[in-house]
PDB file of N, CA and C in Angstrom:
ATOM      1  N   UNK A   1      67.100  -6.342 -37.374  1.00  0.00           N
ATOM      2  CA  UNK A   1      67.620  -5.245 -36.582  1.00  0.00           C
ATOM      3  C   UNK A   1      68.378  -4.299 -37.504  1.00  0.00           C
ATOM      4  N   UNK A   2      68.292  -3.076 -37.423  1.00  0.00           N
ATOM      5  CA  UNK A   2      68.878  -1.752 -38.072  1.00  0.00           C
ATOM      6  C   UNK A   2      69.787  -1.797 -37.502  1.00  0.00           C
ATOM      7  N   UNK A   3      71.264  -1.545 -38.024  1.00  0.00           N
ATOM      8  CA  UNK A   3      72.637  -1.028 -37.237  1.00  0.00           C
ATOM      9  C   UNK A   3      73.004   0.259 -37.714  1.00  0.00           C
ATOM     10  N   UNK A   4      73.276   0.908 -36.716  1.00  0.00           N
ATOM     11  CA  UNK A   4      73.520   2.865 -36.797  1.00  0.00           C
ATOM     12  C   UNK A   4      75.306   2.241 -36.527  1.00  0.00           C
ATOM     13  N   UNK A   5      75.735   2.548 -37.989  1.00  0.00           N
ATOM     14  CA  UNK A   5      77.163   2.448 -37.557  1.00  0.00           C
ATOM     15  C   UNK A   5      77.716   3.799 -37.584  1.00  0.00           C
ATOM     16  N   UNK A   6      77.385   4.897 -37.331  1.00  0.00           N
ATOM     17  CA  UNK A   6      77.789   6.439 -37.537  1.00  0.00           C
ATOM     18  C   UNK A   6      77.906   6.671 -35.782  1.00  0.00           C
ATOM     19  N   UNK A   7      77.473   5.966 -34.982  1.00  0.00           N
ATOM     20  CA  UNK A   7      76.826   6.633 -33.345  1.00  0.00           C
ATOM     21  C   UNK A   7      78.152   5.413 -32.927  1.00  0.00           C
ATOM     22  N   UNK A   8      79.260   6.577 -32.741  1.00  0.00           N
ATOM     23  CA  UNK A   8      80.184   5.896 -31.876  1.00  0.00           C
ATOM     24  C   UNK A   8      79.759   6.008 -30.698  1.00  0.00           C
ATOM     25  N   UNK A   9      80.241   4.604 -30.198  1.00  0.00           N
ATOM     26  CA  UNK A   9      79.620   4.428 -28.172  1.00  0.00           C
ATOM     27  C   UNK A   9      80.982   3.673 -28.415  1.00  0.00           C
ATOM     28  N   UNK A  10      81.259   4.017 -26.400  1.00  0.00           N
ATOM     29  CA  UNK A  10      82.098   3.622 -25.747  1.00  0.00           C
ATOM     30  C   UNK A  10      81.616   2.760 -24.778  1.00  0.00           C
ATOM     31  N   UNK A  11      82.452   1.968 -24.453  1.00  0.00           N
ATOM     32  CA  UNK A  11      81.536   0.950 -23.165  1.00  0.00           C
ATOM     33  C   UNK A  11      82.978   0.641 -22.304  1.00  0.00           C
ATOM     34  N   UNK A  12      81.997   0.916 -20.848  1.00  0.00           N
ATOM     35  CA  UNK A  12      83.101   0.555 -19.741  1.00  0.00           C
ATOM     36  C   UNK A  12      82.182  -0.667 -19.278  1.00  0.00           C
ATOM     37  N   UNK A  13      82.978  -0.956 -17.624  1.00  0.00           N
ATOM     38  CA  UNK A  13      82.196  -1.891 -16.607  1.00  0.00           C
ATOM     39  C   UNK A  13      82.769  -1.464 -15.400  1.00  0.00           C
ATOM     40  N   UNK A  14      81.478  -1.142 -14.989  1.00  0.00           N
ATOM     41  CA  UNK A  14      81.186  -0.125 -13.463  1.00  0.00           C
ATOM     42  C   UNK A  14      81.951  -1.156 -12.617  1.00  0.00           C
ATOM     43  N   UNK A  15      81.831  -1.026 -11.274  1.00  0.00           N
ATOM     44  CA  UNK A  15      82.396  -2.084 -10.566  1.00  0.00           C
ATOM     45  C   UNK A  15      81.305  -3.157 -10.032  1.00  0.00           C
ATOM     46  N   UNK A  16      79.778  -2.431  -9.918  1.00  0.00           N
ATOM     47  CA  UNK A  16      79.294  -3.230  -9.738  1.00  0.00           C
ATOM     48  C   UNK A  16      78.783  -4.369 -11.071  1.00  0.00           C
ATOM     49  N   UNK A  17      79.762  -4.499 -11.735  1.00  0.00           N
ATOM     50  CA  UNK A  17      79.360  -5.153 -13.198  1.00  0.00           C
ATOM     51  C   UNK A  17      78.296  -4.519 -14.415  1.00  0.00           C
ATOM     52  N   UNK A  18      77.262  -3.707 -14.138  1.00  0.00           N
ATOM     53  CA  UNK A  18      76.498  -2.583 -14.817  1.00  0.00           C
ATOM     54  C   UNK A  18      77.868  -2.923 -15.853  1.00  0.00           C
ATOM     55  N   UNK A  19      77.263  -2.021 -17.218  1.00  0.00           N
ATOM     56  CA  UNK A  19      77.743  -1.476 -18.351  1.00  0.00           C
ATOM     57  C   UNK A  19      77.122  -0.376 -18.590  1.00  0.00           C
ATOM     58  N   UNK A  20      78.404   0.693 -18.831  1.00  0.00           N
ATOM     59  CA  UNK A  20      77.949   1.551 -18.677  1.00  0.00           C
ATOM     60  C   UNK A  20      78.290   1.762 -20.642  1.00  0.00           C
ATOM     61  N   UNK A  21      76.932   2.726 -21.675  1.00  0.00           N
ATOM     62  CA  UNK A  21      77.849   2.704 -22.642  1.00  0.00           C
ATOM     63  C   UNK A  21      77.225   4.475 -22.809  1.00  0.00           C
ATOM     64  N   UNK A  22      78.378   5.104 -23.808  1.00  0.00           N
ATOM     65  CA  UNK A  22      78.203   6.434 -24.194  1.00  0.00           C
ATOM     66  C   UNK A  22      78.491   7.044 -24.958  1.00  0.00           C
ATOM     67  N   UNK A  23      78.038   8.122 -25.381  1.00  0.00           N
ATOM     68  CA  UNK A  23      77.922   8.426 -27.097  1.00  0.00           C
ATOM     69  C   UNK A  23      79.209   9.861 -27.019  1.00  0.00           C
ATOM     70  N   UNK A  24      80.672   9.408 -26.799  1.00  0.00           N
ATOM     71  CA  UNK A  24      81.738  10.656 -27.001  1.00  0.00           C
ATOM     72  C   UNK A  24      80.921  11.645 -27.823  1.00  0.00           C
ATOM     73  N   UNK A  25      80.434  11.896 -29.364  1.00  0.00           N
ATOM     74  CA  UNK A  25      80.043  12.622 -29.946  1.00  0.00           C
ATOM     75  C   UNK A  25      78.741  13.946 -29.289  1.00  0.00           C
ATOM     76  N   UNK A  26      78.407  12.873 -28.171  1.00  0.00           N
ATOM     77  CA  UNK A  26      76.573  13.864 -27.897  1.00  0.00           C
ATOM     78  C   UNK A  26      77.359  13.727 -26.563  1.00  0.00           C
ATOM     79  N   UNK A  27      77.747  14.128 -25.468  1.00  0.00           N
ATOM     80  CA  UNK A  27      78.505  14.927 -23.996  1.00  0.00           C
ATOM     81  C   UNK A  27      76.863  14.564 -23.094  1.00  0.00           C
ATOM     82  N   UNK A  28      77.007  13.608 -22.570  1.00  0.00           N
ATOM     83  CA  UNK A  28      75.932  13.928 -21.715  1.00  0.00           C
ATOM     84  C   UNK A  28      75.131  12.454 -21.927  1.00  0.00           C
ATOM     85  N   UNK A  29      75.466  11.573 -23.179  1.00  0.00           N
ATOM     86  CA  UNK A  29      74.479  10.711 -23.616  1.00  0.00           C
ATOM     87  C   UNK A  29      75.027   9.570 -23.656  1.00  0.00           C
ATOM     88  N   UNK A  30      74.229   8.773 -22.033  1.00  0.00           N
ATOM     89  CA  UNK A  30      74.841   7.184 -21.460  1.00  0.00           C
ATOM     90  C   UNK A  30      73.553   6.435 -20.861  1.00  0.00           C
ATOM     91  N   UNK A  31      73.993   5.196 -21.287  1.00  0.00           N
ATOM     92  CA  UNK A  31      72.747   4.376 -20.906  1.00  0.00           C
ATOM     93  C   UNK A  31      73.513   3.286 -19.819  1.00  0.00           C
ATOM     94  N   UNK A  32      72.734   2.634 -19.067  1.00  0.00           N
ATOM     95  CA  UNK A  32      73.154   1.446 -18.496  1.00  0.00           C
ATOM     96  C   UNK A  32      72.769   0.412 -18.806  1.00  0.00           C
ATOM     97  N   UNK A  33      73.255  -0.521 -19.017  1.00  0.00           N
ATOM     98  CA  UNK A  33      72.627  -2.278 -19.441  1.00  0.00           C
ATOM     99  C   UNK A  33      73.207  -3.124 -18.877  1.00  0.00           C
ATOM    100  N   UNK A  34      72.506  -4.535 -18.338  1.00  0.00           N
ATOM    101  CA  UNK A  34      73.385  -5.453 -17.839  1.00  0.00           C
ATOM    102  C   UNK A  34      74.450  -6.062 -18.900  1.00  0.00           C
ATOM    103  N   UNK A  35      73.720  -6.045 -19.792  1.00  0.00           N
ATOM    104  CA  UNK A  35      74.770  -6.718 -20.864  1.00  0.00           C
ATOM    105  C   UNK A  35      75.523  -5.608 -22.005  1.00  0.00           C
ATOM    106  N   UNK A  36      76.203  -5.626 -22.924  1.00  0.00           N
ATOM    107  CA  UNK A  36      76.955  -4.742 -23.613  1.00  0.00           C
ATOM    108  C   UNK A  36      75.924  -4.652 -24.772  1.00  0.00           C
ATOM    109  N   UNK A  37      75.014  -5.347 -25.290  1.00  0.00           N
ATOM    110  CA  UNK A  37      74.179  -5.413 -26.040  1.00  0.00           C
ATOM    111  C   UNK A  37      73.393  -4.193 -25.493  1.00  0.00           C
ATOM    112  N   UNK A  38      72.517  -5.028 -24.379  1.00  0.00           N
ATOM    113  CA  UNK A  38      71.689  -3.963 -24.154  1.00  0.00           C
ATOM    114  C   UNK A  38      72.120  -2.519 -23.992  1.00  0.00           C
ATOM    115  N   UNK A  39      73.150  -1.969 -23.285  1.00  0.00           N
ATOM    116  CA  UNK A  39      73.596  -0.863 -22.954  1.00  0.00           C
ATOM    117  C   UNK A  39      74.257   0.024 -24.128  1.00  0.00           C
ATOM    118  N   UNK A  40      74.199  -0.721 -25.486  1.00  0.00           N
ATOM    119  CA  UNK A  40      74.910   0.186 -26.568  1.00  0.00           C
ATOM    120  C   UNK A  40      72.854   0.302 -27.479  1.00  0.00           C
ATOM    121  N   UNK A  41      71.771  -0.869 -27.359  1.00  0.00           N
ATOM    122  CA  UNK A  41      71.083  -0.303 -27.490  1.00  0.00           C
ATOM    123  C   UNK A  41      70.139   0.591 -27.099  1.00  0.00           C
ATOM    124  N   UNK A  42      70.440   0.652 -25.215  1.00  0.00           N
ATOM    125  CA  UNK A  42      69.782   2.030 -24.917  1.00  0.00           C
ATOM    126  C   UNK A  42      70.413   3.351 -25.363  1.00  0.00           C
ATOM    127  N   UNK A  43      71.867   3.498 -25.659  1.00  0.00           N
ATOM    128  CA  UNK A  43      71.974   4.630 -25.542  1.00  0.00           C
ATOM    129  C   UNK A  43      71.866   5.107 -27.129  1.00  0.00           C
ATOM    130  N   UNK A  44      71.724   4.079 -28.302  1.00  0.00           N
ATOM    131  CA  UNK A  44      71.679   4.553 -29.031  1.00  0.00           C
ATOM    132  C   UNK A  44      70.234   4.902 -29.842  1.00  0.00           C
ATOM    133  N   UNK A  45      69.198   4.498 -28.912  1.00  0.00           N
ATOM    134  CA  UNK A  45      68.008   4.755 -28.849  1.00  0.00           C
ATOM    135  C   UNK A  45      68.026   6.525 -28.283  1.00  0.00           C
ATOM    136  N   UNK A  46      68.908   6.573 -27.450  1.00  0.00           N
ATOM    137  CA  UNK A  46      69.008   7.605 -26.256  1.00  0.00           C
ATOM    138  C   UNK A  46      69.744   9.113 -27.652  1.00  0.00           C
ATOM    139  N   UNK A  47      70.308   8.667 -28.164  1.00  0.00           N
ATOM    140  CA  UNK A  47      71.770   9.494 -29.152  1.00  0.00           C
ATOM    141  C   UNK A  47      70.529  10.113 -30.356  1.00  0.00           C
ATOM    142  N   UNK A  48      69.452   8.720 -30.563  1.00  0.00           N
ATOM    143  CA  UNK A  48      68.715   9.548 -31.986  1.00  0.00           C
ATOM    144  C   UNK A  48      67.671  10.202 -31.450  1.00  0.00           C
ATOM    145  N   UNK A  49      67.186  10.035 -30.334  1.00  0.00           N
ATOM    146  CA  UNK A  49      65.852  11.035 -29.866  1.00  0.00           C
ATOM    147  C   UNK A  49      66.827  12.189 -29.321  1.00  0.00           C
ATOM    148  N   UNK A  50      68.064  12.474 -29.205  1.00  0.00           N
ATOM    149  CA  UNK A  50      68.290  13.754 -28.776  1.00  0.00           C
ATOM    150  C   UNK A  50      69.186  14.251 -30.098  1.00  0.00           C
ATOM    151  N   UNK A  51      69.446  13.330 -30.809  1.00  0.00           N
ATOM    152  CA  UNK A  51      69.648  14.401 -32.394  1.00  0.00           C
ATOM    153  C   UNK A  51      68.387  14.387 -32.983  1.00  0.00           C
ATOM    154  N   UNK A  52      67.323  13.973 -33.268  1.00  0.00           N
ATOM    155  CA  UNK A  52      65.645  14.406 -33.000  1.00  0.00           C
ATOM    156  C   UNK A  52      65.385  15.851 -32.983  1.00  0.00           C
ATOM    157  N   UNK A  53      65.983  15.555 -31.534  1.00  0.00           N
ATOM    158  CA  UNK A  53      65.454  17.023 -30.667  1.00  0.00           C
ATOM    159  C   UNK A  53      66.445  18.126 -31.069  1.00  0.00           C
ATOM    160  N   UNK A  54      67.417  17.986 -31.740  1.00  0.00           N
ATOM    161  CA  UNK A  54      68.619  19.293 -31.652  1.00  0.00           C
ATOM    162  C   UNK A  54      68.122  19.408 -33.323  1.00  0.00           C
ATOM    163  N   UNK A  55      67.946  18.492 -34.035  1.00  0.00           N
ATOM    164  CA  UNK A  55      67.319  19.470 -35.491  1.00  0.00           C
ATOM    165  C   UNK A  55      66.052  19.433 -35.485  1.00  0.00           C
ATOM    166  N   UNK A  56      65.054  19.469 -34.680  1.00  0.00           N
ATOM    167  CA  UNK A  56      63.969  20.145 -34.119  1.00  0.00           C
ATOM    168  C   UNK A  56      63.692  21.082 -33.842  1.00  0.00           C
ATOM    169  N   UNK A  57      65.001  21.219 -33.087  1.00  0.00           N
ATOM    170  CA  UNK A  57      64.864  22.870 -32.854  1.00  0.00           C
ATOM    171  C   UNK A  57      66.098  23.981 -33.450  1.00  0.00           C
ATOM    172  N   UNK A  58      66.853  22.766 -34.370  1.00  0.00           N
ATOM    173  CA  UNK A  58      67.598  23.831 -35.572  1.00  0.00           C
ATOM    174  C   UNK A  58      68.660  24.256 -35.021  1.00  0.00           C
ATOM    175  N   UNK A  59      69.281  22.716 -34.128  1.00  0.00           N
ATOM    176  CA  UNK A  59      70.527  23.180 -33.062  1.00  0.00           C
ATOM    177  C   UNK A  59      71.142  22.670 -34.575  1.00  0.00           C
ATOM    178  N   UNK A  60      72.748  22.474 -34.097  1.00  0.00           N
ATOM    179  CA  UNK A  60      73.644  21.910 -35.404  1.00  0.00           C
ATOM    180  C   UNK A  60      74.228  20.764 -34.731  1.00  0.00           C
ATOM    181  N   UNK A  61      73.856  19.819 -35.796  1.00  0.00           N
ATOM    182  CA  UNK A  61      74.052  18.313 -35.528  1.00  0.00           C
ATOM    183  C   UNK A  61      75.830  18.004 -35.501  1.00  0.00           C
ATOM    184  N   UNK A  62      76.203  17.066 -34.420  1.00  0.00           N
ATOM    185  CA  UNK A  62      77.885  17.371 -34.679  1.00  0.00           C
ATOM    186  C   UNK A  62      78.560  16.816 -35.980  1.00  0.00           C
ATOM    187  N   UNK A  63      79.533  16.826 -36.342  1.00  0.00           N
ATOM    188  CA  UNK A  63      79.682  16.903 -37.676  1.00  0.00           C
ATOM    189  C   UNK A  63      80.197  15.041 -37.857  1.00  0.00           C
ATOM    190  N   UNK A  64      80.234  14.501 -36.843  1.00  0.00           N
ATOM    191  CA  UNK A  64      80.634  13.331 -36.956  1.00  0.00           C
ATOM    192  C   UNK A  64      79.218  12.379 -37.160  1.00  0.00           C
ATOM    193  N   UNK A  65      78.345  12.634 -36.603  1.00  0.00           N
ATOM    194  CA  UNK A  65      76.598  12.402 -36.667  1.00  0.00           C
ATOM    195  C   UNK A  65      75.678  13.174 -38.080  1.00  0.00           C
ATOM    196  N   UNK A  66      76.251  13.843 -38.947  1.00  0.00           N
ATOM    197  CA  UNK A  66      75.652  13.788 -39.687  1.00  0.00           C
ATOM    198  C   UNK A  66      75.413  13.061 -40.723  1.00  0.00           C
ATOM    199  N   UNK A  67      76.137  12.107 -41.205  1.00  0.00           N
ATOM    200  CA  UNK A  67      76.190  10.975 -42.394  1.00  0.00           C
ATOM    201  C   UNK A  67      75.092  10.282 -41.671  1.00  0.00           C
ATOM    202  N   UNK A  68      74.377   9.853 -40.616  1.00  0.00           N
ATOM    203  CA  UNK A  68      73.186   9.678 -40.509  1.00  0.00           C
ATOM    204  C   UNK A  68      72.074  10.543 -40.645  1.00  0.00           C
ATOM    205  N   UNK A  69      71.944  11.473 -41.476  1.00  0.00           N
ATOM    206  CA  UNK A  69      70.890  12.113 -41.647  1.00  0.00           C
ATOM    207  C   UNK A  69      71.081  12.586 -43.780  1.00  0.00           C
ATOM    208  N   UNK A  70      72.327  12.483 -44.327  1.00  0.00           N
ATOM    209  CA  UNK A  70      72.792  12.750 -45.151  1.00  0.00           C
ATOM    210  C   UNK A  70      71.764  11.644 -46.453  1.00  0.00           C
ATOM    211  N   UNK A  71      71.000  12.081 -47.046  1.00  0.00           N
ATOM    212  CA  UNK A  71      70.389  11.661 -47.699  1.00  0.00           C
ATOM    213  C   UNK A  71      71.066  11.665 -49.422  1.00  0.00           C
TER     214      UNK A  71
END
């Protein structure tokens, strides 16, 4: 398994037990998982297809997310 340690996620627990986790850096970008595992790897599946898509189209990556692209 690859670990993206640059993609800060936050993780709560809904009331109905869900986990909810989310990427502070990308506003908008949360996954749900039953477990804390799963729910930090949907969203961080969720965090690189939409920084993907923002230097795709030549948006500007936030400045805390770029040391993953920093070659």
């Amino acid at each position: 398994m690859v670990e993206i340690q640059p993609i800060r996620v936050e993780i709560e627990r809904e009331e109905d037990g869900r986990i909810l986790a989310s990427v502070p850096d990308l506003p908008g970008v949360m996954a749900y998982g039953s477990t804390e595992d799963e729910a930090v790897r949907r969203v961080k599946a969720i965090a690189l297809q939409v920084l993907a898509d923002m230097i795709e189209s030549g948006e500007n990556v936030p400045e805390p997310l770029k040391a993953l692209f920093a070659a």
